[in-house]
C-alpha atoms as a PDB file:
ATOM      1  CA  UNK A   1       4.419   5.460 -13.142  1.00  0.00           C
ATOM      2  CA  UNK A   2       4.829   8.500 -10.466  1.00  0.00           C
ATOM      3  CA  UNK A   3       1.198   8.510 -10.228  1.00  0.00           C
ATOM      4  CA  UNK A   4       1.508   4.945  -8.832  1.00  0.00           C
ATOM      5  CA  UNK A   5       4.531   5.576  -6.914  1.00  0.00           C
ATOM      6  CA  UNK A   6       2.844   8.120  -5.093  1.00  0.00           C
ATOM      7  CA  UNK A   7      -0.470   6.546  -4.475  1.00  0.00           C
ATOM      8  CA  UNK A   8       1.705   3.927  -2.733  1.00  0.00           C
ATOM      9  CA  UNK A   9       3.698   5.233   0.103  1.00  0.00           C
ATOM     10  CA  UNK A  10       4.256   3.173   2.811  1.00  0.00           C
ATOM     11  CA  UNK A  11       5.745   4.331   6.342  1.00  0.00           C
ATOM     12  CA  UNK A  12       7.615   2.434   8.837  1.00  0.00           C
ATOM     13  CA  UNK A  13      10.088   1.788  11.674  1.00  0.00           C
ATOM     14  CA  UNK A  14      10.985   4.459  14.256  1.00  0.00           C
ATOM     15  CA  UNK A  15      10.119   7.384  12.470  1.00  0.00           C
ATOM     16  CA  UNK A  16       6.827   6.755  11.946  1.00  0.00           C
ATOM     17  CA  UNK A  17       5.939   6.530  15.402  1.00  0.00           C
ATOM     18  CA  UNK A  18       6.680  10.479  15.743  1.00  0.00           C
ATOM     19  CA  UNK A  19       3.510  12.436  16.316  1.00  0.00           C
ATOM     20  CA  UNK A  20       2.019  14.031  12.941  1.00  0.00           C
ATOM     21  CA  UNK A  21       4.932  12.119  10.955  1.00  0.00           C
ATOM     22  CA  UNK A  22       2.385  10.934   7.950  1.00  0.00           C
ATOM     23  CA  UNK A  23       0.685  14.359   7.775  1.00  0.00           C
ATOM     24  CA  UNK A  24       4.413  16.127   7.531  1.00  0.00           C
ATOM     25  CA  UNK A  25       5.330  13.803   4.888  1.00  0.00           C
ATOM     26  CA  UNK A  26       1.649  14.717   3.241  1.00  0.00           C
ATOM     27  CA  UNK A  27       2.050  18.840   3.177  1.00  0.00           C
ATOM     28  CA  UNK A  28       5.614  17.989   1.787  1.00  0.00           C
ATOM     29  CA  UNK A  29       4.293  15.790  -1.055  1.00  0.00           C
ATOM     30  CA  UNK A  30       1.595  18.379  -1.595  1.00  0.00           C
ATOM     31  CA  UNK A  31       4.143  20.823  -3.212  1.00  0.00           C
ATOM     32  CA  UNK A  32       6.108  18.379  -5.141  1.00  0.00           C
ATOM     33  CA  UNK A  33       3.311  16.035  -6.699  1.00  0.00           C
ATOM     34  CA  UNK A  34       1.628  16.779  -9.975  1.00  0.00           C
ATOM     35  CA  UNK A  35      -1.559  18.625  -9.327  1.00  0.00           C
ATOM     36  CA  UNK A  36      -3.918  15.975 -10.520  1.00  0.00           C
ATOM     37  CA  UNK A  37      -2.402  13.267  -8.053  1.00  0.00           C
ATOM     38  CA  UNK A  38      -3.659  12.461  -4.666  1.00  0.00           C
ATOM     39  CA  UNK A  39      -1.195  10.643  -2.264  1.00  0.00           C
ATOM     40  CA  UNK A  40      -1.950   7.864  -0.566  1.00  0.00           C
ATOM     41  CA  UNK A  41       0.011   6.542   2.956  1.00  0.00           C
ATOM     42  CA  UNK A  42      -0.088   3.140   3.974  1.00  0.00           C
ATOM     43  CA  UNK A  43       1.299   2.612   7.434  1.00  0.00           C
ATOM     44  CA  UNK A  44       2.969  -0.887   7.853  1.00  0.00           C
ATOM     45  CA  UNK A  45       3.512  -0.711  11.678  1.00  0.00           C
ATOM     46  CA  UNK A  46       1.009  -3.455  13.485  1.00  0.00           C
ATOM     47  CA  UNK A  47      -0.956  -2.139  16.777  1.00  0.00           C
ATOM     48  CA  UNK A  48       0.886  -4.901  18.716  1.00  0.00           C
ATOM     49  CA  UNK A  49       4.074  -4.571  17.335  1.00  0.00           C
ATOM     50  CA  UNK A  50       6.727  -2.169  17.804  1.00  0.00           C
ATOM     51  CA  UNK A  51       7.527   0.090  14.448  1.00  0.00           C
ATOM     52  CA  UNK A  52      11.205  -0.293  14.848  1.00  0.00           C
ATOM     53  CA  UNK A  53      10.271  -3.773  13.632  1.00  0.00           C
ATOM     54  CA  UNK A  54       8.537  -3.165  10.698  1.00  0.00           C
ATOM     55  CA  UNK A  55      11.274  -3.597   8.378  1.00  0.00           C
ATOM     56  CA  UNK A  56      12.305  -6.846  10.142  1.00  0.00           C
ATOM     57  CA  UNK A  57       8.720  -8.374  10.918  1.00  0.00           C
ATOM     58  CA  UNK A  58       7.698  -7.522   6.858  1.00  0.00           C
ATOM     59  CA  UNK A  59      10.987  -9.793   5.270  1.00  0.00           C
ATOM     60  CA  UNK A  60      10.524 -12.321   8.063  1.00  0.00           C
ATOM     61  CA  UNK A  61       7.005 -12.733   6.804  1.00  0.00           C
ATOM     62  CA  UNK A  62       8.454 -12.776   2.855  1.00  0.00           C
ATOM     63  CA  UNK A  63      10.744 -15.095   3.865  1.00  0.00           C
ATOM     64  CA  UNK A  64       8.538 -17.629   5.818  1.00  0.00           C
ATOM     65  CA  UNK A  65       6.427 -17.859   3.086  1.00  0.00           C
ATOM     66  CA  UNK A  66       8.832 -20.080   1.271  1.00  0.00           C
ATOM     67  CA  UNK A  67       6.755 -23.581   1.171  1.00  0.00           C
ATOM     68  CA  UNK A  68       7.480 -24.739  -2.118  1.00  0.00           C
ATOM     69  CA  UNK A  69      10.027 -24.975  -5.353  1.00  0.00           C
ATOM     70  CA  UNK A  70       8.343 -22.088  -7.357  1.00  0.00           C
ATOM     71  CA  UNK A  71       7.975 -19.859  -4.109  1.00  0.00           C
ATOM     72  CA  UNK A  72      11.751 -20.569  -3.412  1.00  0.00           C
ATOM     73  CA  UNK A  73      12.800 -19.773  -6.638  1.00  0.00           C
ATOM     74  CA  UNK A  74      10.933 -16.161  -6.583  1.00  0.00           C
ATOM     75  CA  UNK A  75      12.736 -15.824  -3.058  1.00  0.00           C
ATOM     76  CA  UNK A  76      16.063 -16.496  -4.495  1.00  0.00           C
ATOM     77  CA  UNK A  77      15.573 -14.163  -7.279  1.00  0.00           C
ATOM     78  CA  UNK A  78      14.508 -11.385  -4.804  1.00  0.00           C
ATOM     79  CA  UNK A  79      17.822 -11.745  -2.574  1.00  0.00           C
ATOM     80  CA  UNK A  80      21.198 -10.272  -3.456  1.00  0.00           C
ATOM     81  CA  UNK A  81      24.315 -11.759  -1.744  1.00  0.00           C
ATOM     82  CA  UNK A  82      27.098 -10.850  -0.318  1.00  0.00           C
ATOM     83  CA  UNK A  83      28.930 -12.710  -2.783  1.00  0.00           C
ATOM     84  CA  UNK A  84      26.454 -11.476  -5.396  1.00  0.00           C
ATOM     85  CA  UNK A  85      27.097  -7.833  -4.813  1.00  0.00           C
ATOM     86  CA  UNK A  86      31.178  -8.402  -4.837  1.00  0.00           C
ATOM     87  CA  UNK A  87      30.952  -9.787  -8.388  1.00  0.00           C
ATOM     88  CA  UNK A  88      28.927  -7.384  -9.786  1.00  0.00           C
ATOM     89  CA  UNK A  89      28.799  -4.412  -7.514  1.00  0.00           C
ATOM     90  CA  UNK A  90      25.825  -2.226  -7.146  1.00  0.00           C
ATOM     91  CA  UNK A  91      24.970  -3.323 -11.102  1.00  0.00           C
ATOM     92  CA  UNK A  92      23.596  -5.970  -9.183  1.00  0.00           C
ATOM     93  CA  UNK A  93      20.771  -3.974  -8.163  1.00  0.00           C
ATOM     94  CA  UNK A  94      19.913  -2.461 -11.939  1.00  0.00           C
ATOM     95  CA  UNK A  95      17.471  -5.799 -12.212  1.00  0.00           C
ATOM     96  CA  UNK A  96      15.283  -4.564  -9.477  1.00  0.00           C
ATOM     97  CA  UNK A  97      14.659  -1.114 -10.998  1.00  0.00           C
ATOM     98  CA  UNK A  98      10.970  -0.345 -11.896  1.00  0.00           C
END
């Protein structure tokens, strides 16, 4: 699984607009990764957009992709509540673990 974890990096928001920021994070992953592992960065910012709304633009895009009962459902299952997290605290958050 770390293998796939870090052949799947993705960078966004502010940050990511600093100069060099995916080769820093690169040389850092270079002395942490298992030797046999090449890293892979996907940058989620689009050309026209600003990447302080990457975050935003990618779960407006989840969410507007609700068009039907079985996409809703999957939608549902992928949100935690307010109300949700009060009940059950940050247990909540043990069904999204990999």
């Amino acid at each position: 699984m770390r293998d796939g974890l870090y052949k799947n990096i993705i960078v966004g928001g502010g940050n990511s607009a600093i100069p060099f920021f995916k080769e820093r994070i690169l040389s850092e992953l270079a002395q942490l990764k298992p030797s046999d592992c090449a890293p892979e960065i996907f940058d989620s910012n689009c050309e026209d957009q600003h990447p302080s709304l990457a975050a935003w633009n990618g779960l407006k895009s989840f969410a507007g992709n609700v068009k039907d009962q079985e996409a809703d459902a999957r939608f549902k299952e992928s949100v935690v509540t307010a109300a949700d997290y009060f009940e059950e605290g940050d247990r909540i958050f043990a069904k999204f673990v990999l």
